[in-house]
PDB file of N, CA and C in Angstrom:
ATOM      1  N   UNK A   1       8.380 -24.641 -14.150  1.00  0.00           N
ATOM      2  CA  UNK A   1       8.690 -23.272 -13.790  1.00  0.00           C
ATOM      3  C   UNK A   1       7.907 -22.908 -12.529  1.00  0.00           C
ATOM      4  N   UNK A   2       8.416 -22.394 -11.746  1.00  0.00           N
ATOM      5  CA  UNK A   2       7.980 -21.495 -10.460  1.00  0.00           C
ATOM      6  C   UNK A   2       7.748 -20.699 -10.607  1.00  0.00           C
ATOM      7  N   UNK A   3       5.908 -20.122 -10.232  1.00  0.00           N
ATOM      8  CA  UNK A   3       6.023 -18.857  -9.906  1.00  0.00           C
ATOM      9  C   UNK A   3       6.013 -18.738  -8.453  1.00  0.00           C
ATOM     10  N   UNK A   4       5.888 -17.223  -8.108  1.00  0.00           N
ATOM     11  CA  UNK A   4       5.888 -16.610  -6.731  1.00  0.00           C
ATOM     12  C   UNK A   4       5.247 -15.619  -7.162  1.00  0.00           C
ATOM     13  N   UNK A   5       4.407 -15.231  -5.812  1.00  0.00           N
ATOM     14  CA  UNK A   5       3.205 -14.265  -5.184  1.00  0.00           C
ATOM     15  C   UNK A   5       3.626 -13.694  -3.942  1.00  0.00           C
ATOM     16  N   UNK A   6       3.427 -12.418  -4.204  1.00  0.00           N
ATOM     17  CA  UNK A   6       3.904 -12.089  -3.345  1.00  0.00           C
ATOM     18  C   UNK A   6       2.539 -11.824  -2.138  1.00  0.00           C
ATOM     19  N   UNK A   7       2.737 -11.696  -0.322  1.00  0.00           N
ATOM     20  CA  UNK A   7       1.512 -11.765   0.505  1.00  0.00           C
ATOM     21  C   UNK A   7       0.942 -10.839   0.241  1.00  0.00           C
ATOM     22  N   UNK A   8      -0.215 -10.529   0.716  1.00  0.00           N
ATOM     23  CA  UNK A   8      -0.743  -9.658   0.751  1.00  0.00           C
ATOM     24  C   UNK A   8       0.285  -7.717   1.790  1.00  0.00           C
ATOM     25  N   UNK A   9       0.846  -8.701   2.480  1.00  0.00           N
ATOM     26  CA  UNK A   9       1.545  -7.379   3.484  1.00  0.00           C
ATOM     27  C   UNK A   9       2.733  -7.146   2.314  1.00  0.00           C
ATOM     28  N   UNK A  10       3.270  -8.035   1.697  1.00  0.00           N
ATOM     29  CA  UNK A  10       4.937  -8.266   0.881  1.00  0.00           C
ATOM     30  C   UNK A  10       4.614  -6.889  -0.173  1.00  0.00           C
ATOM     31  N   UNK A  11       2.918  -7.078  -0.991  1.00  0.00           N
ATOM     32  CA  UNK A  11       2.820  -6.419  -2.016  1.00  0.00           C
ATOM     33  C   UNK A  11       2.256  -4.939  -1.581  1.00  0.00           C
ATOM     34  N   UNK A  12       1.602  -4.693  -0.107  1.00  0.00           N
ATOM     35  CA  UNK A  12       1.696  -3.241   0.543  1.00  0.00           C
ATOM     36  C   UNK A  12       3.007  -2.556   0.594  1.00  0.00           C
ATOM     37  N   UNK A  13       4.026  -3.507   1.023  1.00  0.00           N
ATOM     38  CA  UNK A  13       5.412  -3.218   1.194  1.00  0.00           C
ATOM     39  C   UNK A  13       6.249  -2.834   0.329  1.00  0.00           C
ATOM     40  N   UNK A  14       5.918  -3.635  -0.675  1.00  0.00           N
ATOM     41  CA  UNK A  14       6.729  -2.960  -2.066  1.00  0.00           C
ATOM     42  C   UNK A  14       6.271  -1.620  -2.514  1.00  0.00           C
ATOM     43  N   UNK A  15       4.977  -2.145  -2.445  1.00  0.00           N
ATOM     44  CA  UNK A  15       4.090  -0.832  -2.944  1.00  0.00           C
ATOM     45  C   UNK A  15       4.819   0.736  -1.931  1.00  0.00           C
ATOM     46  N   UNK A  16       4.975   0.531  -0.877  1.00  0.00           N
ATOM     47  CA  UNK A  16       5.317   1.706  -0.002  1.00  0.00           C
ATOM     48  C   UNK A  16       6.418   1.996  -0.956  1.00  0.00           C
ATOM     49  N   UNK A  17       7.230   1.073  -0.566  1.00  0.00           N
ATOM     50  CA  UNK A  17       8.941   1.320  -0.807  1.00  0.00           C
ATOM     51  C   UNK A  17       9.370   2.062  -2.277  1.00  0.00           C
ATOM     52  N   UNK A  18       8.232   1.702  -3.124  1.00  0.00           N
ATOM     53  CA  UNK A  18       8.224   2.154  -4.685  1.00  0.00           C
ATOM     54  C   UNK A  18       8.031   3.630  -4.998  1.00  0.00           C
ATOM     55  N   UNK A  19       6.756   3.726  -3.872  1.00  0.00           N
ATOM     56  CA  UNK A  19       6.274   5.299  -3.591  1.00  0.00           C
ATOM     57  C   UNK A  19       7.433   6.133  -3.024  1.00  0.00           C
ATOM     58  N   UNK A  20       8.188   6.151  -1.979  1.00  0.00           N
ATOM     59  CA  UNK A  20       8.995   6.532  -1.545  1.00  0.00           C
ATOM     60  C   UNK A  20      10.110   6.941  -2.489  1.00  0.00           C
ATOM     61  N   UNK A  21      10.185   5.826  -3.320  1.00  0.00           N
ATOM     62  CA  UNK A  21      11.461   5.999  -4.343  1.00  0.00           C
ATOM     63  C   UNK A  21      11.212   6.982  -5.548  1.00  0.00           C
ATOM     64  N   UNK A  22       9.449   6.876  -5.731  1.00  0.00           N
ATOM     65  CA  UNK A  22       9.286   7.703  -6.679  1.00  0.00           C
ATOM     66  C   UNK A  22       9.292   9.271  -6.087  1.00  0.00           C
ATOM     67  N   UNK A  23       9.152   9.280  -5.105  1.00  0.00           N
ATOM     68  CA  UNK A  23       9.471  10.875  -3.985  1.00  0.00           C
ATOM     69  C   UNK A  23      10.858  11.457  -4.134  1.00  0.00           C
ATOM     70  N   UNK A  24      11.347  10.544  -3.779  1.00  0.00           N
ATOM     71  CA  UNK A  24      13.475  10.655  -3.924  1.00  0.00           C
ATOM     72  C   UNK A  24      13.654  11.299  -5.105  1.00  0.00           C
ATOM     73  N   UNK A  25      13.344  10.677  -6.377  1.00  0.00           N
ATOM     74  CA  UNK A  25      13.451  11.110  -7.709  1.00  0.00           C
ATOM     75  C   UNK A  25      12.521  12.111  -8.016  1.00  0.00           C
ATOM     76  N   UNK A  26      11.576  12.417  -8.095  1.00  0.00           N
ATOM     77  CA  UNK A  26      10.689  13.533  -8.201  1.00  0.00           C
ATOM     78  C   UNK A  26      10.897  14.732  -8.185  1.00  0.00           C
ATOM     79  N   UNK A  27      11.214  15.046  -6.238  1.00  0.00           N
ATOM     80  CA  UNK A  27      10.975  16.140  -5.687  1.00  0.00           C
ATOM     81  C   UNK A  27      12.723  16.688  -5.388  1.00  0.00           C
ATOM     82  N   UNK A  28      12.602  17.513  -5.126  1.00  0.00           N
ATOM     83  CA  UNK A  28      13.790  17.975  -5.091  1.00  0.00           C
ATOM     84  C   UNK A  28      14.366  18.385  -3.470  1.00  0.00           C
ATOM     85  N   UNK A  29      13.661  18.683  -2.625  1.00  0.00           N
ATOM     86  CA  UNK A  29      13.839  18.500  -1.096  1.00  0.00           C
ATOM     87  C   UNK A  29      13.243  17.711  -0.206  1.00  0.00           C
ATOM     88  N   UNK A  30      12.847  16.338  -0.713  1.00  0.00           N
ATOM     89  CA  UNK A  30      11.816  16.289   0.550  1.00  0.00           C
ATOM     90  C   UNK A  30      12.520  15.699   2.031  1.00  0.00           C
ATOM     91  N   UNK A  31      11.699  15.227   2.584  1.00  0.00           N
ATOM     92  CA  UNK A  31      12.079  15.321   4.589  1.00  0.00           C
ATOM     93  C   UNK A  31      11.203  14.060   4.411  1.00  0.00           C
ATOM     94  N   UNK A  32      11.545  13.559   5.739  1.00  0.00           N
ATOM     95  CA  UNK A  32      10.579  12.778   6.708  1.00  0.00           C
ATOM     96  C   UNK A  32      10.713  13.003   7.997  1.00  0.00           C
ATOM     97  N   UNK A  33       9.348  13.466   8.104  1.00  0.00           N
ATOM     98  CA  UNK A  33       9.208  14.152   9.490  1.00  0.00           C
ATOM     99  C   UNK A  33       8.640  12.556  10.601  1.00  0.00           C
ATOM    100  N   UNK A  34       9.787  12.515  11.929  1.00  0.00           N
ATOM    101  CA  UNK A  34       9.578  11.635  12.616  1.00  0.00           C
ATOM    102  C   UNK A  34       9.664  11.927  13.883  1.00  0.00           C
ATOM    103  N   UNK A  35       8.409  11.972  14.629  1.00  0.00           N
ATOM    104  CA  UNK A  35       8.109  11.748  15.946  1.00  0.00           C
ATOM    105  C   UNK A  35       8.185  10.486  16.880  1.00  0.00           C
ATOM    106  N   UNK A  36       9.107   9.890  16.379  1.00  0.00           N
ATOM    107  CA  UNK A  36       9.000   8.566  17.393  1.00  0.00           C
ATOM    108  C   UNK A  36       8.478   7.396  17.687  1.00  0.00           C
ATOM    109  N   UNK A  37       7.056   7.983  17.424  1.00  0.00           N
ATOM    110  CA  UNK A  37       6.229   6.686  16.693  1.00  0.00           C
ATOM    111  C   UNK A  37       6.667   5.985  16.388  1.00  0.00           C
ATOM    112  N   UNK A  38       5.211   4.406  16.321  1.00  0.00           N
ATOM    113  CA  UNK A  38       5.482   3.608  15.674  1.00  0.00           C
ATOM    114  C   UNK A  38       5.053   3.838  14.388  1.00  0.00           C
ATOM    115  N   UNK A  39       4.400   4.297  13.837  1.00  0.00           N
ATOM    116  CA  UNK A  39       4.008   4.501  12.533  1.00  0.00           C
ATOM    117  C   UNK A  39       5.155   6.125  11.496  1.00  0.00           C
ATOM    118  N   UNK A  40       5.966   6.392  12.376  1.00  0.00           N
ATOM    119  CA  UNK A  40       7.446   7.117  12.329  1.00  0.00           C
ATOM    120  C   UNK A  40       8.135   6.062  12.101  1.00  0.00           C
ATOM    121  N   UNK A  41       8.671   5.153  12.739  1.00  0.00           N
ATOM    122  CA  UNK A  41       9.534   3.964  13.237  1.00  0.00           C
ATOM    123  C   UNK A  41       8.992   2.908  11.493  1.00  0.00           C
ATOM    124  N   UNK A  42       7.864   2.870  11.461  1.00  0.00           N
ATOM    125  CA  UNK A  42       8.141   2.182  10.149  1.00  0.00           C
ATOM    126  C   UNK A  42       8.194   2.780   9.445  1.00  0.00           C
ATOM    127  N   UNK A  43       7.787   4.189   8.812  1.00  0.00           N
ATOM    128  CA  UNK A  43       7.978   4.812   7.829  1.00  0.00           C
ATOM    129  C   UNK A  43       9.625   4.481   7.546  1.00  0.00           C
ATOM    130  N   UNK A  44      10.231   5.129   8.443  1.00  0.00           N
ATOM    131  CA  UNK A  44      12.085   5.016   8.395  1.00  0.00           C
ATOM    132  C   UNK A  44      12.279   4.015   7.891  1.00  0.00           C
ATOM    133  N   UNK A  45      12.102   2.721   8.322  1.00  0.00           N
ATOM    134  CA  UNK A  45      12.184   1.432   8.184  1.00  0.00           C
ATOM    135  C   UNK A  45      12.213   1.343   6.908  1.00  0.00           C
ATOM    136  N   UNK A  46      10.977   1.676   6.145  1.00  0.00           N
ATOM    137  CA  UNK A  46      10.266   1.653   4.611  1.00  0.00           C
ATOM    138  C   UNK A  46      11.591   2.618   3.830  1.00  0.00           C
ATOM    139  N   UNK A  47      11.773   3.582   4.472  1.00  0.00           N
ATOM    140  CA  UNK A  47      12.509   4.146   3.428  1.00  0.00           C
ATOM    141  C   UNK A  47      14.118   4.156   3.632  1.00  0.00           C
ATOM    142  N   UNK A  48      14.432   3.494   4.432  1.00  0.00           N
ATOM    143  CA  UNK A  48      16.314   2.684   5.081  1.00  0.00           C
ATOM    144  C   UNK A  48      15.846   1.837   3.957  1.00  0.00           C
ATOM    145  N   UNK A  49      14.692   1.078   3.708  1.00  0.00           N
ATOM    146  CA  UNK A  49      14.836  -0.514   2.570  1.00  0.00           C
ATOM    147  C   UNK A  49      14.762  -0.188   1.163  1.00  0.00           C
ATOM    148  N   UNK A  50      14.145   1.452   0.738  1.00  0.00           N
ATOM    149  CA  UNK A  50      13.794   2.152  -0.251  1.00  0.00           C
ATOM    150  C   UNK A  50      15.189   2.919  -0.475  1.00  0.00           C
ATOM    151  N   UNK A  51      16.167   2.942   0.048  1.00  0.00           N
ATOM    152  CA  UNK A  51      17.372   3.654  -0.392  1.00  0.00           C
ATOM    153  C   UNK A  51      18.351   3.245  -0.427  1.00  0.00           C
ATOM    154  N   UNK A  52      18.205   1.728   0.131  1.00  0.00           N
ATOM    155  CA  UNK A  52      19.436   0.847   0.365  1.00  0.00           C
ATOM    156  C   UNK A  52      20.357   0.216  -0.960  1.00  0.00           C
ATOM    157  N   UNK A  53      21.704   0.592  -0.754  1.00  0.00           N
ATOM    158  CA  UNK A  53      22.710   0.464   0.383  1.00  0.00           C
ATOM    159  C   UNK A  53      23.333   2.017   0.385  1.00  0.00           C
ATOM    160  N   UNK A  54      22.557   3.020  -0.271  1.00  0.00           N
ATOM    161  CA  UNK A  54      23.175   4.527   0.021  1.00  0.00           C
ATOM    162  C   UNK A  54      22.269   4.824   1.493  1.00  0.00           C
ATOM    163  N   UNK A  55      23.224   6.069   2.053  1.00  0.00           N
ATOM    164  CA  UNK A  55      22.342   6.475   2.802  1.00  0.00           C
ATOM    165  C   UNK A  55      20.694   7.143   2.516  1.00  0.00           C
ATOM    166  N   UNK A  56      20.569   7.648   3.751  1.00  0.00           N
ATOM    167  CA  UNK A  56      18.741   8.485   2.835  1.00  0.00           C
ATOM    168  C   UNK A  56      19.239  10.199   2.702  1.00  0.00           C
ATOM    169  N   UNK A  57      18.861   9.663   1.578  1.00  0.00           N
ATOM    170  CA  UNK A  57      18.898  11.470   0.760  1.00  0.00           C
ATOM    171  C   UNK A  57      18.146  12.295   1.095  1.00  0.00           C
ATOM    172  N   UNK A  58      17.520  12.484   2.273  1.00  0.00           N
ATOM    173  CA  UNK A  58      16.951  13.505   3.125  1.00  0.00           C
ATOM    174  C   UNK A  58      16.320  13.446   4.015  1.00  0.00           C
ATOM    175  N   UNK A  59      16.685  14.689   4.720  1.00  0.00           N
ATOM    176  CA  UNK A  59      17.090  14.949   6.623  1.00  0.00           C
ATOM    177  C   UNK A  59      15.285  14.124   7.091  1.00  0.00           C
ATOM    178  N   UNK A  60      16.034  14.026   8.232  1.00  0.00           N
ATOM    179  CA  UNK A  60      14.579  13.432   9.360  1.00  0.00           C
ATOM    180  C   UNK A  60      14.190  14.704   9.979  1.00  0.00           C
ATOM    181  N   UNK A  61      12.946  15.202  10.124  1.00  0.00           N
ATOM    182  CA  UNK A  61      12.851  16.201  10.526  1.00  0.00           C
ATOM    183  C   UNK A  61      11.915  16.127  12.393  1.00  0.00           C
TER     184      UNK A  61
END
C-alpha cells in the first residue's frame, strides 16, 4: 500500500482552500476585496480552486 504526504506548501494550500470554503458556507455575504496584488492575485487563485467548477459566490470588491 502507498501512502502520500502531502509538502509542506500542498498542506498550507489545502489548509487555505478549506478555510475559504468554510467562509462560503458560514457567512452569508462575504467579498474578497482585491487590489491587484500579488498576495490579491493568490488569494483569487486560492479561492477559483476553493469553488471549483461553480463560479465564486461572491463579488471581488
Amino acid at each position: 500500500m502507498t501512502t502520500y504526504r502531502l509538502s509542506h506548501l500542498d498542506s498550507l494550500e489545502a489548509e487555505a482552500i478549506y478555510i475559504i470554503r468554510e467562509v462560503v458556507a458560514e457567512f452569508e455575504a462575504p467579498a474578497l476585496l482585491f487590489s491587484g496584488g500579488k498576495d490579491s492575485a493568490v488569494l483569487l487563485h486560492l479561492a477559483v480552486k476553493a469553488c471549483w467548477p461553480q463560479r465564486l459566490p461572491f463579488p471581488l470588491v
